[in-house]
Protein backbone atom coordinates (compact mmCIF):
# COMPACT_ATOMS: atom_id res chain seq x y z
CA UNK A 1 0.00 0.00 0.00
CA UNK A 2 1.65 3.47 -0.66
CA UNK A 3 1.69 6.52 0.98
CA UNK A 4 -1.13 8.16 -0.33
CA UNK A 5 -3.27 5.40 -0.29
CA UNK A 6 -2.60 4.56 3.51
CA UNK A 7 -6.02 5.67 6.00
CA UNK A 8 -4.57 7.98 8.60
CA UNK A 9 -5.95 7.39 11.92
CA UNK A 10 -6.17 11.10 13.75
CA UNK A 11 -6.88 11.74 17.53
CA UNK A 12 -8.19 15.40 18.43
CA UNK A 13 -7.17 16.61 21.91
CA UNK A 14 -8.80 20.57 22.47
CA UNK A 15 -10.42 21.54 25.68
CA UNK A 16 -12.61 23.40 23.22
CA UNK A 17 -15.68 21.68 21.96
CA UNK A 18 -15.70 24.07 18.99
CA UNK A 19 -11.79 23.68 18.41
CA UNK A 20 -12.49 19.79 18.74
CA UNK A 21 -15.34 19.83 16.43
CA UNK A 22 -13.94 21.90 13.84
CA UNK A 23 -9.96 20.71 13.75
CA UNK A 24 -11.86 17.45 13.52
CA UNK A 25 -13.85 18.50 10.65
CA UNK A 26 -11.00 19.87 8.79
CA UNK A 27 -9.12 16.54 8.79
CA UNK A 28 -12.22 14.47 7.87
CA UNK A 29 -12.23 16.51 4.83
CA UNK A 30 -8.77 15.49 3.98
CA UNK A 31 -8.91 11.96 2.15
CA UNK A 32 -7.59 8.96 3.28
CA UNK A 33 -8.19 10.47 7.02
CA UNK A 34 -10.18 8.78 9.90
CA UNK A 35 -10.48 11.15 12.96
CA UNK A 36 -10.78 8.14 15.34
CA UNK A 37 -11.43 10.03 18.57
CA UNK A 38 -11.76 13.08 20.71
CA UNK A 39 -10.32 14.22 24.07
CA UNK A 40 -10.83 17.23 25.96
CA UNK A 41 -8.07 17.23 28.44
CA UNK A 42 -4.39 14.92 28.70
CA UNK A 43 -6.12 12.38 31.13
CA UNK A 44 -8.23 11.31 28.40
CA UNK A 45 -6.13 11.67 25.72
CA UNK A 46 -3.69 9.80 27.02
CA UNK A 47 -6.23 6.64 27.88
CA UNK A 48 -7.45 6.82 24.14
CA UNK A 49 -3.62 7.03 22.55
CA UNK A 50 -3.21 3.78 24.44
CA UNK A 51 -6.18 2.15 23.42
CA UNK A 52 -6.84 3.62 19.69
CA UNK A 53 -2.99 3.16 18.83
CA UNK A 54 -3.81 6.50 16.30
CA UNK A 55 -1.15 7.37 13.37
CA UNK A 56 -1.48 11.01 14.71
CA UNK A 57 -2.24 13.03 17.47
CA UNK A 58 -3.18 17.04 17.33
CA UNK A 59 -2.39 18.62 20.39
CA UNK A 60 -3.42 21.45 22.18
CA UNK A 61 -1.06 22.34 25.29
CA UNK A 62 -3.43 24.29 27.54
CA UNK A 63 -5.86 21.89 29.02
CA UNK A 64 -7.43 20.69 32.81
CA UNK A 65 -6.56 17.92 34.75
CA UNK A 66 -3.57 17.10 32.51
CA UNK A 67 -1.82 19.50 29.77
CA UNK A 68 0.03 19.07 26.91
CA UNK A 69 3.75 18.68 28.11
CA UNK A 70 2.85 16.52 30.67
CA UNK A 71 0.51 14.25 27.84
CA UNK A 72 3.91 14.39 25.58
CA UNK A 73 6.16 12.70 28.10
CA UNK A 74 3.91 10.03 29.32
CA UNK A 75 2.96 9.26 25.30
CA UNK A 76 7.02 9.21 24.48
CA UNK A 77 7.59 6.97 27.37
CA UNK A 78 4.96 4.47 26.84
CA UNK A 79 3.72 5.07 23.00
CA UNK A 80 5.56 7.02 21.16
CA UNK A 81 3.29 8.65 18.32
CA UNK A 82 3.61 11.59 15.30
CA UNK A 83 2.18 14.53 17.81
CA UNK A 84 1.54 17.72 15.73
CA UNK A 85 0.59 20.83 18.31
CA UNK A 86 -1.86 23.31 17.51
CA UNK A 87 -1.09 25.97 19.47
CA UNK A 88 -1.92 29.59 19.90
CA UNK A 89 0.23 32.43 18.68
CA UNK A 90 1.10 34.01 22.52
CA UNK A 91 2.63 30.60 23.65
CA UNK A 92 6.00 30.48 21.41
CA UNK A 93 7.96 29.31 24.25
CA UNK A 94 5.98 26.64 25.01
CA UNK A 95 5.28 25.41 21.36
CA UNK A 96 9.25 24.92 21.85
CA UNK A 97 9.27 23.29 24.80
CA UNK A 98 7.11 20.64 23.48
CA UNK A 99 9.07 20.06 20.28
CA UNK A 100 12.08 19.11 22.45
CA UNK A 101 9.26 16.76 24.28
CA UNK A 102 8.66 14.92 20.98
CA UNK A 103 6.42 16.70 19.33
CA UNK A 104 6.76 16.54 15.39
CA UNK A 105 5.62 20.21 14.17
CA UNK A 106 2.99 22.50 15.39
CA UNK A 107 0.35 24.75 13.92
CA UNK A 108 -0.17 28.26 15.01
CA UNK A 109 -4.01 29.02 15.77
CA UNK A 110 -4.68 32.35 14.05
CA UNK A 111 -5.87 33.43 17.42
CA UNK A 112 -5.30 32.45 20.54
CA UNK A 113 -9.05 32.39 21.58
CA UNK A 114 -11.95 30.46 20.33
CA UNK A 115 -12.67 31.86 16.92
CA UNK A 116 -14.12 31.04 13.58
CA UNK A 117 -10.81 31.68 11.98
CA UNK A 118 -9.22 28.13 13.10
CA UNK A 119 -11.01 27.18 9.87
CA UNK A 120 -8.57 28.90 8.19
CA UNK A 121 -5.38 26.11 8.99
CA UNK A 122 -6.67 24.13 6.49
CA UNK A 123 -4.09 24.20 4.13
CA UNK A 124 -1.60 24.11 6.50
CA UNK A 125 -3.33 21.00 8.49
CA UNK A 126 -3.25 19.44 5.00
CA UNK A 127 0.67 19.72 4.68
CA UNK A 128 1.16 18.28 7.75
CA UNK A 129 -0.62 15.52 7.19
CA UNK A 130 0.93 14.88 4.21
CA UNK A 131 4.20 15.33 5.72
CA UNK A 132 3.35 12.75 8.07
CA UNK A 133 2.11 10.09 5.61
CA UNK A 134 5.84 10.67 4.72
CA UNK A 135 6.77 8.76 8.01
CA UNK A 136 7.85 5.06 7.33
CA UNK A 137 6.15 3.17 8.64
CA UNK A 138 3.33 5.09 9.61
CA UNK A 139 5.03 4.79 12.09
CA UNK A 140 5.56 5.14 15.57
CA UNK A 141 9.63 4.14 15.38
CA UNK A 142 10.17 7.44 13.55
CA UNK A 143 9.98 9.70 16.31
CA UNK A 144 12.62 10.67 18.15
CA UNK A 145 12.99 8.68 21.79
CA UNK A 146 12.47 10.45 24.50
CA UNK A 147 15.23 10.65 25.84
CA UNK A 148 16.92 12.79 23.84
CA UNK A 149 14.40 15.18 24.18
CA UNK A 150 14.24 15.37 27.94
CA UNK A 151 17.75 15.92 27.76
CA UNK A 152 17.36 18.58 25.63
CA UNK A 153 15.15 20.49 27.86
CA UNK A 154 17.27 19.74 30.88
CA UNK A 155 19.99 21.47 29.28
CA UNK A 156 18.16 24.32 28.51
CA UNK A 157 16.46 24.85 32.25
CA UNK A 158 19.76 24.18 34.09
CA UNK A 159 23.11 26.55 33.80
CA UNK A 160 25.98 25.64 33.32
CA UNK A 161 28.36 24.64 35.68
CA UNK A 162 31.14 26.59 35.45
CA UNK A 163 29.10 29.76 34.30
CA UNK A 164 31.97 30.56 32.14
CA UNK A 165 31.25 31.35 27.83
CA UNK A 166 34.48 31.44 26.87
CA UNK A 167 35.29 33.98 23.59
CA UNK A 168 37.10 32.62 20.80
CA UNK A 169 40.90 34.35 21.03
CA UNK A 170 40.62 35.72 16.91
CA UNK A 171 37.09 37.12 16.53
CA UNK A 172 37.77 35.96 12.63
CA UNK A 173 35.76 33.19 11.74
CA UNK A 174 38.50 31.00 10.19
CA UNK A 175 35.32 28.65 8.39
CA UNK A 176 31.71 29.68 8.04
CA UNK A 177 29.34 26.75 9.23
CA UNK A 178 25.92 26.75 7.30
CA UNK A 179 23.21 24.74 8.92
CA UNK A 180 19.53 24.36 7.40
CA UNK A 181 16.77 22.23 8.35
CA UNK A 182 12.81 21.86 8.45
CA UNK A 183 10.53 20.04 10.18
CA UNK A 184 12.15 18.17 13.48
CA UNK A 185 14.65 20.63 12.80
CA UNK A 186 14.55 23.07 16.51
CA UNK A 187 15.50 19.93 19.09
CA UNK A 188 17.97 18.89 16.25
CA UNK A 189 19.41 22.34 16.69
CA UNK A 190 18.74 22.05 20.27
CA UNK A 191 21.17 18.62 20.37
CA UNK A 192 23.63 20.07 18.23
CA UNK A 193 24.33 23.67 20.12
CA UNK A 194 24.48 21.49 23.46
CA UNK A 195 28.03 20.34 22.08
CA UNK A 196 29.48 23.58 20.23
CA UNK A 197 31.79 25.11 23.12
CA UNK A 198 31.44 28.95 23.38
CA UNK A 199 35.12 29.40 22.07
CA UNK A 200 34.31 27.71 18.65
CA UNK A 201 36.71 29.40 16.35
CA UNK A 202 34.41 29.61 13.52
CA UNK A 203 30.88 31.34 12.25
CA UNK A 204 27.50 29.32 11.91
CA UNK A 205 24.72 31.20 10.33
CA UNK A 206 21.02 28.52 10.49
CA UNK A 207 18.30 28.69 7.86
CA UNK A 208 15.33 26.86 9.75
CA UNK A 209 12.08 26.99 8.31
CA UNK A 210 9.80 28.60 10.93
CA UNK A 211 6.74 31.00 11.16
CA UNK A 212 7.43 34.50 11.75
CA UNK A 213 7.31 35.54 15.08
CA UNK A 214 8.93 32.37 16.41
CA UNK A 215 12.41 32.94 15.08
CA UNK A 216 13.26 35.22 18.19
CA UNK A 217 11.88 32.84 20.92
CA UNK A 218 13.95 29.98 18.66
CA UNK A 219 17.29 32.08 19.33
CA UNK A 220 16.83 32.94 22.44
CA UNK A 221 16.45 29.35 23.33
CA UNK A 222 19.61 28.30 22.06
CA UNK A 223 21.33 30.72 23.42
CA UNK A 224 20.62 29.74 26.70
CA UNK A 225 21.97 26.62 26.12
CA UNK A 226 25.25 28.38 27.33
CA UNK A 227 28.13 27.46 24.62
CA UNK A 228 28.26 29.23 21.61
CA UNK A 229 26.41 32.48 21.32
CA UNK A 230 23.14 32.82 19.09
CA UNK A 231 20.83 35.69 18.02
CA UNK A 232 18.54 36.59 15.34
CA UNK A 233 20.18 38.15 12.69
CA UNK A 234 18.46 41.86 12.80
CA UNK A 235 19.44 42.76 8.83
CA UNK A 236 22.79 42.85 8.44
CA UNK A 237 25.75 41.90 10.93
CA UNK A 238 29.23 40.94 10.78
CA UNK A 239 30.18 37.38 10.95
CA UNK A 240 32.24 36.75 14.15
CA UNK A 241 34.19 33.56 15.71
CA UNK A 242 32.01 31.96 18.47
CA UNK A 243 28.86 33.88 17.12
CA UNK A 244 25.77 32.24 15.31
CA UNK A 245 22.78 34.10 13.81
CA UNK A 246 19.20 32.47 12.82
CA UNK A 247 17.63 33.87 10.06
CA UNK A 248 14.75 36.08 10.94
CA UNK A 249 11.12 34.34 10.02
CA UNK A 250 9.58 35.67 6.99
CA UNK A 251 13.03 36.12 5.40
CA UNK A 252 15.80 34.61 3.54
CA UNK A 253 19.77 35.06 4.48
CA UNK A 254 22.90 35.09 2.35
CA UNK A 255 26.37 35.66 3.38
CA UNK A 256 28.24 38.14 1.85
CA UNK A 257 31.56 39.99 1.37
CA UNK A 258 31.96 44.17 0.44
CA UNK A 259 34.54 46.27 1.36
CA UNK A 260 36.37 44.19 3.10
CA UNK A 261 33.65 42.97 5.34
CA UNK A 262 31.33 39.51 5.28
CA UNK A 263 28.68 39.46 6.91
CA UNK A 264 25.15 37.65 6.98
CA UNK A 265 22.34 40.22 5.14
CA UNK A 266 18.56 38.97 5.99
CA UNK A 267 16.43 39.78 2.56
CA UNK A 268 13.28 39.62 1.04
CA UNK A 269 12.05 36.24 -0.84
CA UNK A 270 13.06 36.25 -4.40
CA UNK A 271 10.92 35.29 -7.29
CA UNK A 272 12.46 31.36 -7.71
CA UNK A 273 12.80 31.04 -3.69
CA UNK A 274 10.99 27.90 -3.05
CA UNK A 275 11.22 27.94 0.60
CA UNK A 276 11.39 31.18 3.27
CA UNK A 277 14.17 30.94 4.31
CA UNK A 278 16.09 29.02 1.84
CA UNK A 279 18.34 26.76 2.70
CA UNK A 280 19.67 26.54 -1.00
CA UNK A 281 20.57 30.34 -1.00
CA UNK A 282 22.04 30.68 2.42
CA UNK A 283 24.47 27.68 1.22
CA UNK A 284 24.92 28.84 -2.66
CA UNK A 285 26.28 32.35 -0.89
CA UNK A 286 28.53 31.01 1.74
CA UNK A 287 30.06 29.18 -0.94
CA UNK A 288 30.76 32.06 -2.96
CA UNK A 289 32.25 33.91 -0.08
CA UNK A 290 33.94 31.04 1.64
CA UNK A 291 35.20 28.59 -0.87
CA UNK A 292 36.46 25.50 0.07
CA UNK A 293 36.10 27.25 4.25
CA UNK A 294 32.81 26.74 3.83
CA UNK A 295 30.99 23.53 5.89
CA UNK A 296 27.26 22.88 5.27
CA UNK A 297 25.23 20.98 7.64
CA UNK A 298 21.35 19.54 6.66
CA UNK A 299 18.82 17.92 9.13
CA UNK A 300 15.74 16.71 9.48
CA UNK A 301 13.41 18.31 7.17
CA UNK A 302 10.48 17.47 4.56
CA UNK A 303 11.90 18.24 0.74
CA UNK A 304 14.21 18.87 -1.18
CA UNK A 305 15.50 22.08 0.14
CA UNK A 306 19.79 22.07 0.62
CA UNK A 307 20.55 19.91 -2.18
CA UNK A 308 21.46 22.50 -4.66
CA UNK A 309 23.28 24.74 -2.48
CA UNK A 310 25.24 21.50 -1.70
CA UNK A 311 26.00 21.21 -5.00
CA UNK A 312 27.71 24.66 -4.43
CA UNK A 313 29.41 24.37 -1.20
CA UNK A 314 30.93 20.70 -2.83
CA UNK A 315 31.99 22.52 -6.24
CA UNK A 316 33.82 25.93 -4.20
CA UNK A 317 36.12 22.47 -2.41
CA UNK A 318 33.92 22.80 0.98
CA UNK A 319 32.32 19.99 3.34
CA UNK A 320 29.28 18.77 3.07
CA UNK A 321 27.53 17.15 6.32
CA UNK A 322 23.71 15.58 6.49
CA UNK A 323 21.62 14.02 9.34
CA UNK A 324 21.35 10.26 8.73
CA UNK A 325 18.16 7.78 8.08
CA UNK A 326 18.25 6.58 11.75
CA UNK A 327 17.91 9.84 14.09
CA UNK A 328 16.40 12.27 11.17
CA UNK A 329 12.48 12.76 12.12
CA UNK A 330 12.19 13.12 8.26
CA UNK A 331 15.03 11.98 6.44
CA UNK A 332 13.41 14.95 3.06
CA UNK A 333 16.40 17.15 2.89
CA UNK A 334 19.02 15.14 4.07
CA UNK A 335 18.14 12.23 1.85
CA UNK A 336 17.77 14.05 -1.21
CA UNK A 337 21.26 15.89 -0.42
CA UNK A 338 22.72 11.87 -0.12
CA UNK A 339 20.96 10.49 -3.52
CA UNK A 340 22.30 13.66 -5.46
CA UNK A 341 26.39 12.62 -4.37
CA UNK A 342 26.68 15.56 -2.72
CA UNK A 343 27.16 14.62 1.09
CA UNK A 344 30.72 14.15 2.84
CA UNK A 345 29.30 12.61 5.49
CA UNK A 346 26.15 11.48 6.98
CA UNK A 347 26.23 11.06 10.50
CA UNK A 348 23.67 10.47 13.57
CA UNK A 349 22.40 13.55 15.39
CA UNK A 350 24.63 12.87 18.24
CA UNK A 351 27.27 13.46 15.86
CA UNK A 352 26.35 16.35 14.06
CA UNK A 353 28.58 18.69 16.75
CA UNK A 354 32.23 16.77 16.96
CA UNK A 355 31.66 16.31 12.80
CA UNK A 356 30.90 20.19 12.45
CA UNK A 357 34.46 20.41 15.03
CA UNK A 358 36.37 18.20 12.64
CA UNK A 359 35.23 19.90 9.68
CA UNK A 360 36.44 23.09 10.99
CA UNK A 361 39.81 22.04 12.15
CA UNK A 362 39.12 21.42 16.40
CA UNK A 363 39.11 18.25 17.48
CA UNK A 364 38.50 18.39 21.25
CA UNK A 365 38.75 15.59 23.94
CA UNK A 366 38.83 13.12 21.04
């Protein structure tokens, strides 16, 4: 049976009747999807995940008796299930938290109260589900365990030890490190800042494909992971050693070089951009700038998006690295990067970090 032709069995969880009733609706109307129950709060939820055994979950976080985080952890540790949040838009920081609990991708409600406008998700809702039709097999062993997630989060909620953020000694970047990714891409990103020490002697600039308005909370989150330091890139700024910049939602980022200068410049869309941001332009112009310096990274993500500016970085003599088949949530981008010839190496998430290291010249406590 392909893909396509596979029922998807979908679990609502809303505290709102209408919410239930109308995400509900909007599925039903998607072919080849059974909504197979309804649950108003985690408690039940949780009882009908265990005894439906659905193919997806939509998730609201804000419920009685039990919410949403505390519904992701038990699910991971006993059933671990595609769990796509719908969330609304005031709540960034927790939409985050619960993507480093497991969940797959989220959906932001156009308003954070009960409103006839949730009809308008639709299309969205509809990409999601295709994405997770994508999942083989439909397909509870494709999401992440646990207990990398949890670990995740811990490192984010606890400081580090020593307190210390060391600052690269030359504020020169001697590479540029390009990283893109999609869907399952902000715990990847999580995993992989957890092991970049603060004194990194190199630049990473991240194409992650993410709503406006989340970009900033995204950042901020990795920068408190305490090693090296990360910000949204506000237009244009200088590339520095120890320094990474997301690009700003909405937008696409290229590096670039003028009088004597390279920086990373957040722009418009352009006419044949097929994703905002694009992963393929943010890698085309590091290679320009950075030659054979240059070190491109691609995770988990649905598409096709990184392959040609692979092509790029592997033409200008750089290194090309891609999340492998067993830890990527969706193995789109870094697949299609692999097929095309194109990928130095293809590593677990684990070792995304000492690869980047190794790429760049530092090999520590290897």
């Amino acid at each position: 049976m392909t893909a396509e032709a596979r029922t998807l069995r979908v679990l609502v969880v809303d505290d709102s009747a209408f919410n239930r009733r109308t995400i509900g609706d909007l599925l039903a109307a998607i072919p080849g999807v059974d909504v197979v129950g309804k649950a108003a709060d985690g408690e039940e939820a949780l009882r009908l995940v265990l005894q439906l055994r659905p193919d997806l979950v939509t998730l609201d976080l804000e419920m009685p008796k039990m919410d949403g985080f505390t519904f992701l952890r038990l699910v991971m540790a006993r059933q671990p299930t595609p769990i796509l949040v719908v969330s609304g838009r005031g709540a960034k920081a927790d939409v985050f938290k619960a993507l480093e609990l497991g969940a797959l991708d989220f959906i932001v409600k156009p308003s954070p109260t009960v409103s006839t406008e949730l009809g308008t998700i639709r299309r969205e809702l509809e990409e999601k589900v295709a994405m997770v039709r994508m999942l083989k097999p439909l397909d509870h062993g494709a999401i992440q365990p646990p207990a990398r997630n949890d670990t995740a989060t811990q490192l984010i909620r606890l400081p580090r030890a020593d307190g210390a953020r060391p600052a690269p000694e030359d504020p020169t970047p001697r590479r540029v490190v390009v990283i893109g990714s999609s869907t399952g891409g902000p715990p990847a990103l999580v995993e992989v800042f957890s092991r970049l020490p603060s004194d990194f002697g190199s630049t990473v600039v991240i194409a992650q494909h993410m709503p406006e308005r989340f970009t900033k909370t995204f950042a901020d989150r990795l920068e408190r992971l305490g090693g090296i330091r990360v910000a949204e890139l506000e237009e244009r700024e200088p590339l520095r050693a120890g320094r990474a910049l997301v690009c700003p939602g909405g937008r696409c980022v290229e590096v670039q070089h003028k009088a004597g200068t390279t920086y990373a410049q957040a722009l418009g869309p352009a006419p044949d951009d097929r994703y905002v941001p694009s992963v393929d332009r943010l890698f085309k112009s590091a290679a320009n700038v950075y030659g054979p310096r240059c070190v491109g990274v691609i995770l988990t993500g649905m598409g096709d998006d990184g392959t040609r500016g692979a092509e790029a970085i592997k033409k200008a003599g750089g290194i090309v690295i891609a999340e492998s088949q067993e830890t990527a949530a969706i193995w789109g981008m870094p697949g299609s990067a692999e097929r095309a010839g194109v990928v130095d190496r293809s590593v677990p998430l684990h070792g995304i970090a000492d690869a980047i290291l190794r790429a760049c010249g530092e090999r520590r406590g290897a």
